[in-house]
C-alpha atoms as a PDB file:
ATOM      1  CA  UNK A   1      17.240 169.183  37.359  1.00  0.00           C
ATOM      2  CA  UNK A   2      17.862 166.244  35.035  1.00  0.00           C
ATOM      3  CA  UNK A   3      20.099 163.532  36.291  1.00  0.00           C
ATOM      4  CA  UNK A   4      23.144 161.647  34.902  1.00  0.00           C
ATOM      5  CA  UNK A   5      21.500 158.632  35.246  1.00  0.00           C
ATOM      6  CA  UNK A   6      20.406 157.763  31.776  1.00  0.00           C
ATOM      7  CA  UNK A   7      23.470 157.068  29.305  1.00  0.00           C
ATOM      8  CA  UNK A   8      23.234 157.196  25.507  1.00  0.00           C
ATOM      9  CA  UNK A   9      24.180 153.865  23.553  1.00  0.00           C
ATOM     10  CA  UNK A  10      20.811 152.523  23.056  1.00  0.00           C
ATOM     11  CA  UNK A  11      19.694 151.185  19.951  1.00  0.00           C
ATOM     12  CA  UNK A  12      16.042 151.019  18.398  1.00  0.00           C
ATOM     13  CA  UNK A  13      14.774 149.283  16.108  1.00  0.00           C
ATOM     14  CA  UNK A  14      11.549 149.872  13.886  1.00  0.00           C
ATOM     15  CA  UNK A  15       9.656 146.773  14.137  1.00  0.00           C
ATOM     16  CA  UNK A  16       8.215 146.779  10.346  1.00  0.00           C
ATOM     17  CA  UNK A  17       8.989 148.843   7.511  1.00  0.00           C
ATOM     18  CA  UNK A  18       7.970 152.188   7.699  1.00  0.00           C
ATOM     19  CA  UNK A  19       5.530 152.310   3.771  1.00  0.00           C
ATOM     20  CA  UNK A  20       3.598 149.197   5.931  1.00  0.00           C
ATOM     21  CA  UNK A  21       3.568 150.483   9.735  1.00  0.00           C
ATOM     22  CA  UNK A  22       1.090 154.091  10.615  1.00  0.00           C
ATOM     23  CA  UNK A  23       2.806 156.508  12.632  1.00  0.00           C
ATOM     24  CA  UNK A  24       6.415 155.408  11.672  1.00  0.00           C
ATOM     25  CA  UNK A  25       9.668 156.799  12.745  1.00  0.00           C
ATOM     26  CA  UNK A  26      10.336 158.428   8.883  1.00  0.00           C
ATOM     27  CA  UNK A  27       7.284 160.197   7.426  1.00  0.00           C
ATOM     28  CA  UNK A  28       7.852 162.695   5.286  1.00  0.00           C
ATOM     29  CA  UNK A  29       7.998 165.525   7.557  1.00  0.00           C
ATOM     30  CA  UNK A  30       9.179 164.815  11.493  1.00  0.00           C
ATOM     31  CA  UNK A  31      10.398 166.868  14.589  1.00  0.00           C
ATOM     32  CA  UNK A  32      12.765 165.466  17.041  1.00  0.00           C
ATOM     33  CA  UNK A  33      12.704 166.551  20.237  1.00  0.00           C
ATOM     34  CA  UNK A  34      15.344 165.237  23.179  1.00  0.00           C
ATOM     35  CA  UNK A  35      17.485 166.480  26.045  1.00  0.00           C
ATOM     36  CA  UNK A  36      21.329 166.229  25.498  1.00  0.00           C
ATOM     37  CA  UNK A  37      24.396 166.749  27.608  1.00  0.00           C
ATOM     38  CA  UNK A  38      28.086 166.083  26.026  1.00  0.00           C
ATOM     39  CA  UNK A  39      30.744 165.265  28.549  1.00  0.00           C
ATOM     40  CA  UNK A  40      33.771 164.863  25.928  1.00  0.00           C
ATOM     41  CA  UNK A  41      35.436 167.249  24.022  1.00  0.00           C
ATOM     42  CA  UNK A  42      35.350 166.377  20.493  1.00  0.00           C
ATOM     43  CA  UNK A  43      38.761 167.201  19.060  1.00  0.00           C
ATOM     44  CA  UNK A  44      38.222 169.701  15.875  1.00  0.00           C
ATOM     45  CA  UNK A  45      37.104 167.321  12.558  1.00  0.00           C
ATOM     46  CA  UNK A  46      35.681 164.754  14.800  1.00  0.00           C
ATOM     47  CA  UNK A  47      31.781 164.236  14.732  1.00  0.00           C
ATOM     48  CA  UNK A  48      29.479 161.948  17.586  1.00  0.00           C
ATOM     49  CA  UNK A  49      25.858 160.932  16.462  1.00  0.00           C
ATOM     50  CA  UNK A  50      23.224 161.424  19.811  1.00  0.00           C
ATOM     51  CA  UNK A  51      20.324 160.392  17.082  1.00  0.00           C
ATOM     52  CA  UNK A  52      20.354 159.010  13.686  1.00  0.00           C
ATOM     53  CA  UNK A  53      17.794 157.494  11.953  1.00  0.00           C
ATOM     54  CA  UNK A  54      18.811 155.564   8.344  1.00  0.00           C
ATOM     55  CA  UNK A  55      22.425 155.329   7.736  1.00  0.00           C
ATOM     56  CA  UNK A  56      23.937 158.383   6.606  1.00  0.00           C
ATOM     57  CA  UNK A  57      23.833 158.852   2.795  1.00  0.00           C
ATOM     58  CA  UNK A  58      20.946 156.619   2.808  1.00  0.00           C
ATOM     59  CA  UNK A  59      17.573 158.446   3.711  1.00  0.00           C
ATOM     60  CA  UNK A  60      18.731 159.422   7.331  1.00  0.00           C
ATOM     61  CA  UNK A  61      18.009 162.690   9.582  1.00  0.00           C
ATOM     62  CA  UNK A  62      20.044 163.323  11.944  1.00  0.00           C
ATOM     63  CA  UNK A  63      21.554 164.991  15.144  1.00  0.00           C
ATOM     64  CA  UNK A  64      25.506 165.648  14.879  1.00  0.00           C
ATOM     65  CA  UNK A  65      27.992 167.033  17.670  1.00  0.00           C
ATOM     66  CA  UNK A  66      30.577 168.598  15.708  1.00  0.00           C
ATOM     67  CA  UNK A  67      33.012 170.349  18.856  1.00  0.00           C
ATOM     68  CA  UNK A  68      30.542 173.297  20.203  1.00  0.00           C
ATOM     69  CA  UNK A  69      28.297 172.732  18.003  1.00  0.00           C
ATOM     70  CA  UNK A  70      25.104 170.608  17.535  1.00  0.00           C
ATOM     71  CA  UNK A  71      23.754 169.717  14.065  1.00  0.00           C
ATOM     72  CA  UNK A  72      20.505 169.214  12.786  1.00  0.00           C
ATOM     73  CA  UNK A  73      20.513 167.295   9.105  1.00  0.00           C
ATOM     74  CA  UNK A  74      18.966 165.061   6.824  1.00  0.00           C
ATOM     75  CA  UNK A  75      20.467 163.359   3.473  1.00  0.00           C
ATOM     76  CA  UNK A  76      18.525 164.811   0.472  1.00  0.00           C
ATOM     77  CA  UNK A  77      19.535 162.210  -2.178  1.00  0.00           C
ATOM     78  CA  UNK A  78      21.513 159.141  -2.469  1.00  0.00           C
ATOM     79  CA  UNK A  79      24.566 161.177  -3.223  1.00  0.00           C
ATOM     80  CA  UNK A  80      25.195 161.378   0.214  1.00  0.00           C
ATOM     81  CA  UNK A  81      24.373 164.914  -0.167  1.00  0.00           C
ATOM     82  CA  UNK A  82      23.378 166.584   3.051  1.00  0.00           C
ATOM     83  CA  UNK A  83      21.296 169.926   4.572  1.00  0.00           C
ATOM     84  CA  UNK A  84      22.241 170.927   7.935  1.00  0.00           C
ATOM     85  CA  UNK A  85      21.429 173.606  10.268  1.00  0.00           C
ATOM     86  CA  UNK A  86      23.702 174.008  13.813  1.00  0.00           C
ATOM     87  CA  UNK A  87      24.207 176.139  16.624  1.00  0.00           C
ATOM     88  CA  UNK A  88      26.879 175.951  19.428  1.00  0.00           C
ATOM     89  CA  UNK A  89      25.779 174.223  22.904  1.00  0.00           C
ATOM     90  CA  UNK A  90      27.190 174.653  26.219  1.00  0.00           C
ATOM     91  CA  UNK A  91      29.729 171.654  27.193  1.00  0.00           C
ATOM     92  CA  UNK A  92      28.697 169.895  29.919  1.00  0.00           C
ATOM     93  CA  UNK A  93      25.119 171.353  30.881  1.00  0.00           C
ATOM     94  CA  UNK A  94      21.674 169.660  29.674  1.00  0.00           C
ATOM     95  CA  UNK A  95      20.105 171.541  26.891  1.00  0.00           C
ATOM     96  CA  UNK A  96      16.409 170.925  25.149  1.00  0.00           C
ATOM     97  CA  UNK A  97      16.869 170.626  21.319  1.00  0.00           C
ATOM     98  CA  UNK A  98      14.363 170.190  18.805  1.00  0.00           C
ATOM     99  CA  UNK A  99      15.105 169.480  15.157  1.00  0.00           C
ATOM    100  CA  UNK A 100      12.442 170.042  12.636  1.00  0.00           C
ATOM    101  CA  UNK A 101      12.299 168.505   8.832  1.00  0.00           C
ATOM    102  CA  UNK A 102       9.191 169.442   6.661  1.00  0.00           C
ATOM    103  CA  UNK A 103       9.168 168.560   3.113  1.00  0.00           C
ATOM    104  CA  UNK A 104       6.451 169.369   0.471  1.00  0.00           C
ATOM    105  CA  UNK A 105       4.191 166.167  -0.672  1.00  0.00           C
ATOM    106  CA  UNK A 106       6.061 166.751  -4.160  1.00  0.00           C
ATOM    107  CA  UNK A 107       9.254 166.575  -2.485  1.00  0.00           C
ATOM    108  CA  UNK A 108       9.931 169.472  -4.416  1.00  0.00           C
ATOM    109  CA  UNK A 109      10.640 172.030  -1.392  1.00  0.00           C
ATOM    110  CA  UNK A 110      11.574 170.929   2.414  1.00  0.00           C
ATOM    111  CA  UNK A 111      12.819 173.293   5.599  1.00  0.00           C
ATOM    112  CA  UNK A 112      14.917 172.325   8.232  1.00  0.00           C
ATOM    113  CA  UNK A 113      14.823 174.304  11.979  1.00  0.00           C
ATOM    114  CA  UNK A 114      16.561 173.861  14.602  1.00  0.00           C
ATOM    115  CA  UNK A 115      15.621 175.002  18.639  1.00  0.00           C
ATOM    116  CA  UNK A 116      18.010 174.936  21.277  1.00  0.00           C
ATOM    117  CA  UNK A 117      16.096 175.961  24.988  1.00  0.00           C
ATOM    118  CA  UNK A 118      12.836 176.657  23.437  1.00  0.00           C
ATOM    119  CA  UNK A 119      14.020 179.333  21.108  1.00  0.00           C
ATOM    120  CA  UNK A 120      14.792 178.937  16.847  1.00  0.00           C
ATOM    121  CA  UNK A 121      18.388 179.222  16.432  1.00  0.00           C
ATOM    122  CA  UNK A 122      18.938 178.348  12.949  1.00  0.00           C
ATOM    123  CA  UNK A 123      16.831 177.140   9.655  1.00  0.00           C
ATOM    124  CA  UNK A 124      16.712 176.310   5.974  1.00  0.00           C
ATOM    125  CA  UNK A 125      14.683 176.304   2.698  1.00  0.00           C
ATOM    126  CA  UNK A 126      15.717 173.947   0.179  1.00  0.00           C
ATOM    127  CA  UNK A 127      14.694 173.404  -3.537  1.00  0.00           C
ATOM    128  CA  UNK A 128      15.289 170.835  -4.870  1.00  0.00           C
ATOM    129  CA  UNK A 129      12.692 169.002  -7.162  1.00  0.00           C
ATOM    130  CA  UNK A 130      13.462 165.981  -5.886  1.00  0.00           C
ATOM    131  CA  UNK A 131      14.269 165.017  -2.526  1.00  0.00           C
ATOM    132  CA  UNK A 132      14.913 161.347  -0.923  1.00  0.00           C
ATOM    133  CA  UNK A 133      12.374 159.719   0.670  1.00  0.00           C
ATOM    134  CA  UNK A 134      12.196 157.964   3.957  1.00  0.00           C
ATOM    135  CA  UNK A 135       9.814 155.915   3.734  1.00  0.00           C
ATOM    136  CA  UNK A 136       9.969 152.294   2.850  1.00  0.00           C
ATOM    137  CA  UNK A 137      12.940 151.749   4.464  1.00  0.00           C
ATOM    138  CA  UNK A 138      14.129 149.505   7.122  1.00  0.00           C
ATOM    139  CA  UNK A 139      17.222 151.081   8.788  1.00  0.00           C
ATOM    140  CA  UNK A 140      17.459 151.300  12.646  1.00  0.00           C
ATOM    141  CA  UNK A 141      17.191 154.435  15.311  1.00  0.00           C
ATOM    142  CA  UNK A 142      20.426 154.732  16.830  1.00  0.00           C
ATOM    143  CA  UNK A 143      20.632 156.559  19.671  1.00  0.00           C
ATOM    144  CA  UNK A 144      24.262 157.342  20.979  1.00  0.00           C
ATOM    145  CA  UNK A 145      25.832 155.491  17.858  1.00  0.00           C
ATOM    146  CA  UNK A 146      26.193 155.881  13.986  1.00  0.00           C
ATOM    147  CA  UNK A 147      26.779 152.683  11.814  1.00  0.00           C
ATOM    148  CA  UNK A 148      28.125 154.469   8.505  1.00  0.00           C
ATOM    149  CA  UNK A 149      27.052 151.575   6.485  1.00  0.00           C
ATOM    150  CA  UNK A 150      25.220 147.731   6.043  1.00  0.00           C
ATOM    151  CA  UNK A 151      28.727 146.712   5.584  1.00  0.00           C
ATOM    152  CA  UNK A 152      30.491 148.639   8.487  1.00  0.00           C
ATOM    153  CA  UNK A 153      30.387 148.258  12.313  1.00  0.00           C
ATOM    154  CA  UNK A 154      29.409 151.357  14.603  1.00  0.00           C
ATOM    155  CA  UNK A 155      31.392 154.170  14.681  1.00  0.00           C
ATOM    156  CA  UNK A 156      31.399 157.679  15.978  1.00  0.00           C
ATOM    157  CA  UNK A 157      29.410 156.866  19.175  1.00  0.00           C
ATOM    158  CA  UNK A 158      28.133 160.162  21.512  1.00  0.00           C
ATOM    159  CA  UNK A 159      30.270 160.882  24.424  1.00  0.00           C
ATOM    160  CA  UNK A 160      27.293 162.140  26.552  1.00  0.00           C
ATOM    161  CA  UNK A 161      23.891 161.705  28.145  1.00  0.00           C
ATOM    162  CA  UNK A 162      20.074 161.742  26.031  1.00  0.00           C
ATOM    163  CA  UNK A 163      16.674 162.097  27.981  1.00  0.00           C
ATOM    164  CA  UNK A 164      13.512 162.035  26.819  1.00  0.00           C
ATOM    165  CA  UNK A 165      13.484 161.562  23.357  1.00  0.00           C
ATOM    166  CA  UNK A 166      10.918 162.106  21.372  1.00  0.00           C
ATOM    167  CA  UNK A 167       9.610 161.263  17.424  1.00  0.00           C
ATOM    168  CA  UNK A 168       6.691 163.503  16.312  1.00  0.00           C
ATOM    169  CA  UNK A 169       4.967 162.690  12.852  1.00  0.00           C
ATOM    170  CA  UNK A 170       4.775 166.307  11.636  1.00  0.00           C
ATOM    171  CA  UNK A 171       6.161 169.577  12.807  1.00  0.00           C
ATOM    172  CA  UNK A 172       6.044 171.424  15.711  1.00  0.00           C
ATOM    173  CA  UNK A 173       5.719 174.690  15.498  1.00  0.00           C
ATOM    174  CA  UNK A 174       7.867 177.474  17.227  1.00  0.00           C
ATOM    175  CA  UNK A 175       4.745 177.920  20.233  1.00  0.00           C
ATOM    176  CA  UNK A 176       4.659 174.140  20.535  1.00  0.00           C
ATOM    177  CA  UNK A 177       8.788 174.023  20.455  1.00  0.00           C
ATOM    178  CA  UNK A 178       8.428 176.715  23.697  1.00  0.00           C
ATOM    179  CA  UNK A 179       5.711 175.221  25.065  1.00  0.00           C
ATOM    180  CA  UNK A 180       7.725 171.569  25.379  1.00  0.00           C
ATOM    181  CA  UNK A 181      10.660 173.244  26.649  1.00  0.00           C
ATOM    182  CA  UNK A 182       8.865 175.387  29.440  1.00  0.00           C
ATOM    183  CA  UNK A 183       6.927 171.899  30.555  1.00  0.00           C
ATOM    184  CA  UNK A 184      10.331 170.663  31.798  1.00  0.00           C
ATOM    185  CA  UNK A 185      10.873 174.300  33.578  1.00  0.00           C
ATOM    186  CA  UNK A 186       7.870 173.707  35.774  1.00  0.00           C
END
């Protein structure tokens, strides 16, 4: 059973920018994997961030609490124009999510998925022709906190508990998604 023991509000930051470091935390297709347990109700319109990486509008994926429900997203342009995918999660109880964005080396095409325990619950194929980028960028990792903007402080921080968080270059597939998730049941 996990513990209560690790709080969210921690902030990482990538150490070079991403076109100049291998491996970075924004290649062109990623999969986020991490353990998540909200403790406060969100009243209805209200949003918390548990991951975000960029600053929202500006080349960023993301994981959104929205009330029930947990959000998977990325900003496709700098229109702050955004594809999501969600499904509800239980208040209160840890829960394994995995987030998934692949995009097409043309940028022309790019799927979003979304696992909650091990199993899909939601995706999404976008076209496009031309979506954002994130490489070559220099924004933090936020864990537990959003900063909306260069010129704004933090806002929207996660009422809750993260564990084990995890970047993957590349996707996992549905096996490896059930595979992670059954690691932690053993």
């Amino acid at each position: 059973a996990r513990g209560d023991d690790f709080k969210a509000n921690v902030e990482v930051v990538s150490d070079a920018p991403d076109y100049a470091t291998a491996g970075t935390l924004s290649p062109d297709s990623v999969s986020v994997a991490l353990w998540i347990k909200g403790t406060v109700q969100l009243p209805p319109g209200l949003s918390s961030y548990p991951l975000l990486r960029g600053v929202k509008c500006l080349a960023a994926y993301y994981f959104d609490r929205r009330g029930d429900r947990l959000v998977w997203g990325f900003s496709t342009n700098l229109s702050c124009t955004t594809a999501e995918v969600s499904a509800s999660i239980a208040p209160d109880q840890w829960q394994h999510v995995v987030g998934t964005l692949e995009r097409s080396a043309d940028m022309a095409q790019a799927q979003l998925r979304l696992y909650v325990n091990g199993v899909p619950a939601d995706s999404l194929i976008l076209k496009s022709g031309s979506f954002w980028q994130t490489g070559g960028h220099q924004y933090p990792l936020m864990m537990g906190r959003n900063r909306e903007s260069a010129a704004t402080e933090y806002t929207n921080s996660f009422g809750g508990y993260l564990d084990d968080v995890r970047i993957y270059e590349g996707i996992l597939s549905a096996e490896q998604v059930a595979e992670l998730h059954a690691s932690y049941s053993n």
